[in-house]
Protein backbone atom coordinates (compact mmCIF):
# COMPACT_ATOMS: atom_id res chain seq x y z
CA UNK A 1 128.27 51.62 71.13
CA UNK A 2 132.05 51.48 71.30
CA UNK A 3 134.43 54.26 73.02
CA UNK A 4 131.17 56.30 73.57
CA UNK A 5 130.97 57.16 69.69
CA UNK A 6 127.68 56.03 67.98
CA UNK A 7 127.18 53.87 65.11
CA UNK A 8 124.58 55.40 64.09
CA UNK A 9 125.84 56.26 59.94
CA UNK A 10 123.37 58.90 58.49
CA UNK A 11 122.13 58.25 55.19
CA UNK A 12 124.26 59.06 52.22
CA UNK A 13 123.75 63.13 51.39
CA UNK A 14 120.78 62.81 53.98
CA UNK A 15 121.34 67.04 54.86
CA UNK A 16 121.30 67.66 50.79
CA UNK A 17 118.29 65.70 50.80
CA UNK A 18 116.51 67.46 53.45
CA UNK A 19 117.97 71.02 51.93
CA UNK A 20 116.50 70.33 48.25
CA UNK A 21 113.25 68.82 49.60
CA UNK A 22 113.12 72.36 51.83
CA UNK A 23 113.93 74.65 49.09
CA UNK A 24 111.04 72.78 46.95
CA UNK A 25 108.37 73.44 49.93
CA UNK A 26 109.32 77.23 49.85
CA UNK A 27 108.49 76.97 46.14
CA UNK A 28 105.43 75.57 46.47
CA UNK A 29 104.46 77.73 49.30
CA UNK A 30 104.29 74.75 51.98
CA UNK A 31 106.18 77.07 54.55
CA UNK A 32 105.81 74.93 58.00
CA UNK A 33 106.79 71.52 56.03
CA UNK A 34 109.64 73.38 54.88
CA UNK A 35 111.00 74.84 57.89
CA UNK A 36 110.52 71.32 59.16
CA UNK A 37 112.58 69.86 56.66
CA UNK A 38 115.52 72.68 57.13
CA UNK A 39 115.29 72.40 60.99
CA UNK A 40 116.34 68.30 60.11
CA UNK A 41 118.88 69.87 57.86
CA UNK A 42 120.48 72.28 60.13
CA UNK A 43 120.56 69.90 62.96
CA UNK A 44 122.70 67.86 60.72
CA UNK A 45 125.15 71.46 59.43
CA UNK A 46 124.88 73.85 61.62
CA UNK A 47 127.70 76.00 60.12
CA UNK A 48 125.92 75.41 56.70
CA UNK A 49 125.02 79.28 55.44
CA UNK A 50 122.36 77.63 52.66
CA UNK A 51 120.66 76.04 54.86
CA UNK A 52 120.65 78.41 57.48
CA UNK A 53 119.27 81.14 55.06
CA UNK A 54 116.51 78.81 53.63
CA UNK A 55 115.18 77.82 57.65
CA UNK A 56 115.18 81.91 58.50
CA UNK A 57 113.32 82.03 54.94
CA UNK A 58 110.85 79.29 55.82
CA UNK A 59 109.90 80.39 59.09
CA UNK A 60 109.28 83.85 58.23
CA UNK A 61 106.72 82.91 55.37
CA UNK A 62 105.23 80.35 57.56
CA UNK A 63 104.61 83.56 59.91
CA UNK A 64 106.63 82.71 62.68
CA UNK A 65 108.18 86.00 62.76
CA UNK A 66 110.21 85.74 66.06
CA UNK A 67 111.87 81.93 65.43
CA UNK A 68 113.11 83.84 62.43
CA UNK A 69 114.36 86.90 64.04
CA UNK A 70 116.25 84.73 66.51
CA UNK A 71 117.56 82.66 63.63
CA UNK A 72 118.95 85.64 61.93
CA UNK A 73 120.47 86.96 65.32
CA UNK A 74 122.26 83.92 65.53
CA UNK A 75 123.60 83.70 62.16
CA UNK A 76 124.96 87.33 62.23
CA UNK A 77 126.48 86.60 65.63
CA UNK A 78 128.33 83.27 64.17
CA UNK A 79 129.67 84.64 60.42
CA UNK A 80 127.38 82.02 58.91
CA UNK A 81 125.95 82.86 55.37
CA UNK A 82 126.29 85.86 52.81
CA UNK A 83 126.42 88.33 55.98
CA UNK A 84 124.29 91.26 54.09
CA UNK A 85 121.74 88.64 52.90
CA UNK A 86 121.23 87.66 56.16
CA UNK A 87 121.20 91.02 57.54
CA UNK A 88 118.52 92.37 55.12
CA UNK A 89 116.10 89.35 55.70
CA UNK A 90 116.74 90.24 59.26
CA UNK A 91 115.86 94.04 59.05
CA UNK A 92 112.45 93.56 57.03
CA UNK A 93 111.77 90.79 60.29
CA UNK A 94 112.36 93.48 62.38
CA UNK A 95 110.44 96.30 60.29
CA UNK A 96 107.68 93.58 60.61
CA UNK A 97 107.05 93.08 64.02
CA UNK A 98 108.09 97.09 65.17
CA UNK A 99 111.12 96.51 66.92
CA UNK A 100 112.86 99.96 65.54
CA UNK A 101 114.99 99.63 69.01
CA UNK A 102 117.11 97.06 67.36
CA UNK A 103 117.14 97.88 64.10
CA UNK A 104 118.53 101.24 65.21
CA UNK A 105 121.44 99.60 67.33
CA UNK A 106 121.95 97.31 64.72
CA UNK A 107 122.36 99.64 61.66
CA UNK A 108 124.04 102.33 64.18
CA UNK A 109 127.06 99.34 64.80
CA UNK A 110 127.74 98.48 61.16
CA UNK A 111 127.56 102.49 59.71
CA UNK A 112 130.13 103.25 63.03
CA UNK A 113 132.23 100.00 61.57
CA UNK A 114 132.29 101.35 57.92
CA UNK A 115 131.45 98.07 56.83
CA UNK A 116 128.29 98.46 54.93
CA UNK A 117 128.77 98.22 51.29
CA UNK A 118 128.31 101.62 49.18
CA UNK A 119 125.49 100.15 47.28
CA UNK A 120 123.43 99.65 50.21
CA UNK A 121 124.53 102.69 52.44
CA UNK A 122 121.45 105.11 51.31
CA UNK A 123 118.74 102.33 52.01
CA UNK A 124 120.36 101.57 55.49
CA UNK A 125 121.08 105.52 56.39
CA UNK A 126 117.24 106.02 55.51
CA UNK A 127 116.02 103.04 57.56
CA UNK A 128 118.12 104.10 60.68
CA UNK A 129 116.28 107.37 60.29
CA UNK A 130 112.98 106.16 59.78
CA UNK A 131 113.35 103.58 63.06
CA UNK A 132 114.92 106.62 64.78
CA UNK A 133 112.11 108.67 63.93
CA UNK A 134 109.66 106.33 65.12
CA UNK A 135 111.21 105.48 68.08
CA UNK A 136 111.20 109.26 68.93
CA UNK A 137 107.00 108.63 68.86
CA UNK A 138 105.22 108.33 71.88
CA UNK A 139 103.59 104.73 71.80
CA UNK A 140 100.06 104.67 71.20
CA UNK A 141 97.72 102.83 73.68
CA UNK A 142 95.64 99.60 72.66
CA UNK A 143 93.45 100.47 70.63
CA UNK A 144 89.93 98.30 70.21
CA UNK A 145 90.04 97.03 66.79
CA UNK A 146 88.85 99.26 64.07
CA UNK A 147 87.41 102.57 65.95
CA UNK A 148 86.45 104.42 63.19
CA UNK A 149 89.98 105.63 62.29
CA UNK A 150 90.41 106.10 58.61
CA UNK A 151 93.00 103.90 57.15
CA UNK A 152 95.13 107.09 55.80
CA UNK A 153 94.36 109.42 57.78
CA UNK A 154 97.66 111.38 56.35
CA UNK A 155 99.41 112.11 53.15
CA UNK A 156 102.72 110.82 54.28
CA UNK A 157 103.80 108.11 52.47
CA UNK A 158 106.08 106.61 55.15
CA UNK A 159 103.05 106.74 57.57
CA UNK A 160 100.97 105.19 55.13
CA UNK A 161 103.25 102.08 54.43
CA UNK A 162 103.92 101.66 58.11
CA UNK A 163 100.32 101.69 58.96
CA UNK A 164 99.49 99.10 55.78
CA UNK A 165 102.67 96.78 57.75
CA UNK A 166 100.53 96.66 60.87
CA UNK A 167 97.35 95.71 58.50
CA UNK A 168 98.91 92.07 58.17
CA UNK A 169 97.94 91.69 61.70
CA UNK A 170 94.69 93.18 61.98
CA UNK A 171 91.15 92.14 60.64
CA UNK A 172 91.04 94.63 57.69
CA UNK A 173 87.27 94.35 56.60
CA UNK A 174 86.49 97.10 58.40
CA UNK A 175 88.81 99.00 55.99
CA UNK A 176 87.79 97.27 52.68
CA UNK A 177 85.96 100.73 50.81
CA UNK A 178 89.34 102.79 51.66
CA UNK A 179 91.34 100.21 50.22
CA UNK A 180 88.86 99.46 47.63
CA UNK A 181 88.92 102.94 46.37
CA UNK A 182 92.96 103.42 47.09
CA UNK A 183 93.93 100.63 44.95
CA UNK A 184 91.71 101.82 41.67
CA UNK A 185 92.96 105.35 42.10
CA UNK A 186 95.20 105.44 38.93
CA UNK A 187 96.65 108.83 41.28
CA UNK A 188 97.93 106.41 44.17
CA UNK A 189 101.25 105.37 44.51
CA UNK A 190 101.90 102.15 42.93
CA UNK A 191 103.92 100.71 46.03
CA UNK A 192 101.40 101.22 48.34
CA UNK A 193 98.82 99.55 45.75
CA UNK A 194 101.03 96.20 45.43
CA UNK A 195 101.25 96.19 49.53
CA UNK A 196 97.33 96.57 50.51
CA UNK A 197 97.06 93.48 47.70
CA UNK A 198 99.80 91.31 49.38
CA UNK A 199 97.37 92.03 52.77
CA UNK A 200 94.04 91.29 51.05
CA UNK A 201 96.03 87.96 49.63
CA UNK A 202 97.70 86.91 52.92
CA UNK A 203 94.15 87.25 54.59
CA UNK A 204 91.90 85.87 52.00
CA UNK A 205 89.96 88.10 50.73
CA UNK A 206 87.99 86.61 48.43
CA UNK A 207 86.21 90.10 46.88
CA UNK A 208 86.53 91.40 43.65
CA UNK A 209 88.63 94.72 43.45
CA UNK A 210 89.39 96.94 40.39
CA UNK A 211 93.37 97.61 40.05
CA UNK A 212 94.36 101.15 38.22
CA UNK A 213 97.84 101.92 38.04
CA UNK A 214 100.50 102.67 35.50
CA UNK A 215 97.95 102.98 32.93
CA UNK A 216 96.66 99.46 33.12
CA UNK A 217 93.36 98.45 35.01
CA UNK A 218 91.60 95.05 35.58
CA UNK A 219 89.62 93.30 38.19
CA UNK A 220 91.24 90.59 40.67
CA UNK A 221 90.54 88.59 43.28
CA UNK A 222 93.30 88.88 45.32
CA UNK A 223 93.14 84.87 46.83
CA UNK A 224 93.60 84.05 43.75
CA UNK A 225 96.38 86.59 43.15
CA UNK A 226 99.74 84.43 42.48
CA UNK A 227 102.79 85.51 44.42
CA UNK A 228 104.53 88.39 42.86
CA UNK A 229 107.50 86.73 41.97
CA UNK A 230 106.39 83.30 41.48
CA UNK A 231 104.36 84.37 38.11
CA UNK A 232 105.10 82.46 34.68
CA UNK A 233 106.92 86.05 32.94
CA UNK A 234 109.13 86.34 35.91
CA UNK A 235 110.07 83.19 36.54
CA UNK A 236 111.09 82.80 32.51
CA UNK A 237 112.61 85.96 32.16
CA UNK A 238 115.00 85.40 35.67
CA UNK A 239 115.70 81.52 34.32
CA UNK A 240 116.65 82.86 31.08
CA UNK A 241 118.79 86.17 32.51
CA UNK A 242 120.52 83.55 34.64
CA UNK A 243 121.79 81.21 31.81
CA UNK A 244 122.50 84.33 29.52
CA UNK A 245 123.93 87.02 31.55
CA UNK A 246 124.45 85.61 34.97
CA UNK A 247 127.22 82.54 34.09
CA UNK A 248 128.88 85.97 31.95
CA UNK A 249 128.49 88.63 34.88
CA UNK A 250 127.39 88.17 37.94
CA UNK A 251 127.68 91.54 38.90
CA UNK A 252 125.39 92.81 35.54
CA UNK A 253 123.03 89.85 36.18
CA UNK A 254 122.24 91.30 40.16
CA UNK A 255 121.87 94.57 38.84
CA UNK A 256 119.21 93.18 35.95
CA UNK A 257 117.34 91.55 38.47
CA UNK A 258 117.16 94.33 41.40
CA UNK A 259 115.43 96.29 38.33
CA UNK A 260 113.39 93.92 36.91
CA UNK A 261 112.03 93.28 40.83
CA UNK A 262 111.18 96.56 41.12
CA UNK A 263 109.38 96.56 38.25
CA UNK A 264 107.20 93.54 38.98
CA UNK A 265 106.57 94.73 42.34
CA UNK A 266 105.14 98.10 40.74
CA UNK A 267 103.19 96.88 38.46
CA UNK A 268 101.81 94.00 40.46
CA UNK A 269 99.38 92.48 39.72
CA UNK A 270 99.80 93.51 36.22
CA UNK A 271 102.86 92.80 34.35
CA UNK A 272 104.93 94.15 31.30
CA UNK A 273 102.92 93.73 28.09
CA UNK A 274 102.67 92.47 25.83
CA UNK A 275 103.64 88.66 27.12
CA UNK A 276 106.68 87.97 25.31
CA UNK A 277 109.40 86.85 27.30
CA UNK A 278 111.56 87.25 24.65
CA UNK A 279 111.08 90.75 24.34
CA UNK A 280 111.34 91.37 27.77
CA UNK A 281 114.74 89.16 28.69
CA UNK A 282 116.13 91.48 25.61
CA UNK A 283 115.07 94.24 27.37
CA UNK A 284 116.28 94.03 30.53
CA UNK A 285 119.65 92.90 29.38
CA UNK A 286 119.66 95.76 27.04
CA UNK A 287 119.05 98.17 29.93
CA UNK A 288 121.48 96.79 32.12
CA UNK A 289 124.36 96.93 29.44
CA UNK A 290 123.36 100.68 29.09
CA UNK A 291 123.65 100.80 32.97
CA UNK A 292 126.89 100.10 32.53
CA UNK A 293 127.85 102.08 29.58
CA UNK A 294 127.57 99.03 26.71
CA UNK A 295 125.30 100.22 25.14
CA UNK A 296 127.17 98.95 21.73
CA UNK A 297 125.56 95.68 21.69
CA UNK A 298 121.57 96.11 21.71
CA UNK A 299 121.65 95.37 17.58
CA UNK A 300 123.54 91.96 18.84
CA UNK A 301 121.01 91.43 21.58
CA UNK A 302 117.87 91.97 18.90
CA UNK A 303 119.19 89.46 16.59
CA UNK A 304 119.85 87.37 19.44
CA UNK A 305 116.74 87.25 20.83
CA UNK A 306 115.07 87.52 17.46
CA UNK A 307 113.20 90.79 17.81
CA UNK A 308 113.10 94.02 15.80
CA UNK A 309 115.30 96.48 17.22
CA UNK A 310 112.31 99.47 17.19
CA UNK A 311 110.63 96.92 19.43
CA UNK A 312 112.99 96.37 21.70
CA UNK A 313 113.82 100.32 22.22
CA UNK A 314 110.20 100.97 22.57
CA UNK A 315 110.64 98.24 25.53
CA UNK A 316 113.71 99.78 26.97
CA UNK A 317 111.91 102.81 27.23
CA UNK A 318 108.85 101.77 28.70
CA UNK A 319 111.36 100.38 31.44
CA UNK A 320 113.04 103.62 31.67
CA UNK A 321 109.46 105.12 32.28
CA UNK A 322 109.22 102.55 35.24
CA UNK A 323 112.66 103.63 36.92
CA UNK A 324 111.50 107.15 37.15
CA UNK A 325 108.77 106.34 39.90
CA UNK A 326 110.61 107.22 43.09
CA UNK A 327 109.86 104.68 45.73
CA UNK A 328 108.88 105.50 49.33
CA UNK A 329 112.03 106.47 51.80
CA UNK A 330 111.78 104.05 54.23
C-alpha cells in the first residue's frame, strides 16, 4: 500500500466478464446466480446503465421484487440507463407488489414535466387512472386464504387481471376448475388466458389443462410450458428481424417487435402456424413496412425470403386479424 491507494489491479475486462456471464444466467433462467454476478459487476461500474438494467432485471425474475424496486428508484434518481426502459421495468415492479401510491406520484411528475414520449403517453395516462382508481378503493381486510370467493367474481376485465396479479402470491389450487374452465373457453379473452398460464407455470402446476383460444386448442402442462419469449419461432424470427431490419432501421425494427410481442403473448402457448420462420420474419417485416406506408416492397421481401407472395399476404392478414384484439386498459 503506497499513498493510501491499493495495488490491488482487477483483472483485465473483469466487469465485462461478470456482465456477459449475468446476461447468460438471465437466459438460462438462473435468476439469483445472475443477480449475483451483476451485483459483482455493478460494484465494479456503478454509473454503467447495462449493467444496472440487467441487476434490476435479475432480481425481479429471481422474485425479489423490492431489491428491484429500490434498484430502479435509484437509477431514475441518478440518469443512469435508457430512462423510459428503466421506468417501465419499474412501473410493472410496482403494479406487482400494489403500490398504486407511487406509481401515481410517479406518472403524475413526468405527465406535469411533458416529458413522456407521445408513443407511450396513452399507456401511462391509462395506468395513472387505473392506480388512481384503485387507490380511491377502500382496502380490503386479510382475508384467510381461499374463502370460497370465486376467482372472477366480475366481468371487468381490469378487475380480473388485477385479481390474476395477486394470484402469483397466493396458493391457487383452490381455484384450479375456474381457471381450468377460463382458459379452454375459446369466448375468454386471450390476455387473461396467457396470464393464469404464466401463474400455473411460476407455481408448478404440474396438471394437464386444455388451451382454446384464437381458434387453436391443445393440452399443456404448464411446468413444462417454455417461457413465452424464450421459444425456438421467436427467438429465430427476432435474431433474424435484427440482422435484416434492425442494422437498416432501428426505429421499423422496435415497431416489428412491439407487434410481433403482442402477438406471442396472445397466442401463448400456441404460436403462428404453420412453423416456418421464414414465412413469418417476411411477414412481420411486410407489416411493418405497411405500418409505415412502404408497402412497395412486399414482392422484394417474397423473393427475398423465398416464399410465394399469396402466402405471405395470407400471413399478413392473419397478423392483421391478431392486431384487432383490443387489449385490456390497464
Amino acid at each position: 500500500m503506497k499513498n493510501g491507494k491499493s495495488n490491488v489491479v482487477p483483472f483485465p475486462r473483469l466487469k465485462e466478464r461478470l456482465l456477459e456471464r449475468g446476461l447468460e444466467s438471465i437466459s438460462q433462467k438462473e435468476y439469483k446466480e445472475a443477480a449475483a454476478l451483476l451485483r459483482q459487476a455493478r460494484r465494479l461500474d456503478h454509473d454503467d446503465g447495462e449493467i444496472g438494467t440487467a441487476y434490476m432485471i435479475a432480481l425481479y425474475e429471481a422474485g425479489d421484487y423490492e431489491g428491484a424496486k429500490e434498484q430502479g428508484r435509484q437509477m431514475l434518481r441518478e440518469g443512469n440507463g435508457d430512462y423510459f426502459e428503466i421506468l417501465d421495468l419499474f412501473l410493472m415492479i410496482l403494479v406487482q407488489l400494489g403500490e398504486h401510491e407511487e406509481i401515481s406520484s410517479t406518472l403524475r411528475a413526468l405527465l406535469e414535466e411533458k416529458e413522456a414520449p407521445p408513443d407511450k403517453l396513452d399507456h401511462y395516462e391509462k395506468l395513472l387512472a387505473f392506480s388512481e382508481k384503485r387507490m380511491q378503493m377502500p382496502k380490503p381486510e386479510r382475508e384467510p386464504e381461499h374463502t370460497g370467493r370465486k376467482l372472477f367474481e366480475t366481468g371487468d376485465q381490469e378487475e380480473q387481471i388485477l385479481r390474476v396479479s395477486h394470484l402469483v402470491h397466493e396458493n391457487i389450487r383452490p381455484y384450479l376448475d375456474e381457471i381450468r374452465a377460463y382458459i379452454r373457453d375459446p369466448d375468454k379473452h386471450p390476455f387473461i388466458q396467457t396470464l393464469l398460464l404464466n401463474v400455473l407455470k411460476e407455481q408448478g402446476i404440474t396438471d394437464e389443462f386444455e388451451v382454446q383460444k384464437l381458434g387453436k386448442a391443445g393440452a399443456v402442462n404448464p411446468a413444462h410450458l417454455l417461457p413465452i419469449f424464450e421459444t425456438q419461432l421467436y427467438n429465430l424470427l427476432i435474431t433474424r428481424l435484427s440482422r435484416d431490419v434492425e442494422q437498416k432501421n432501428p426505429t421499423l425494427f422496435a415497431q416489428i417487435k412491439t407487434v410481433l410481442d403482442r402477438h406471442f403473448f396472445l397466442l401463448y402457448p400456441f404460436e403462428p402456424e404453420p412453423e416456418d420462420p421464414a414465412l413469418w420474419t417476411a411477414a412481420y417485416y411486410s407489416m411493418g413496412l405497411k405500418l409505415f406506408g412502404q408497402e412497395a416492397y412486399f414482392d422484394k421481401i417474397a423473393m427475398y425470403y423465398s416464399v410465394e407472395p399469396d402466402t405471405l399476404l395470407e400471413a399478413v392478414r392473419y397478423l392483421e386479424s391478431l392486431e384487432e384484439i383490443s387489449l385490456p386498459n390497464l
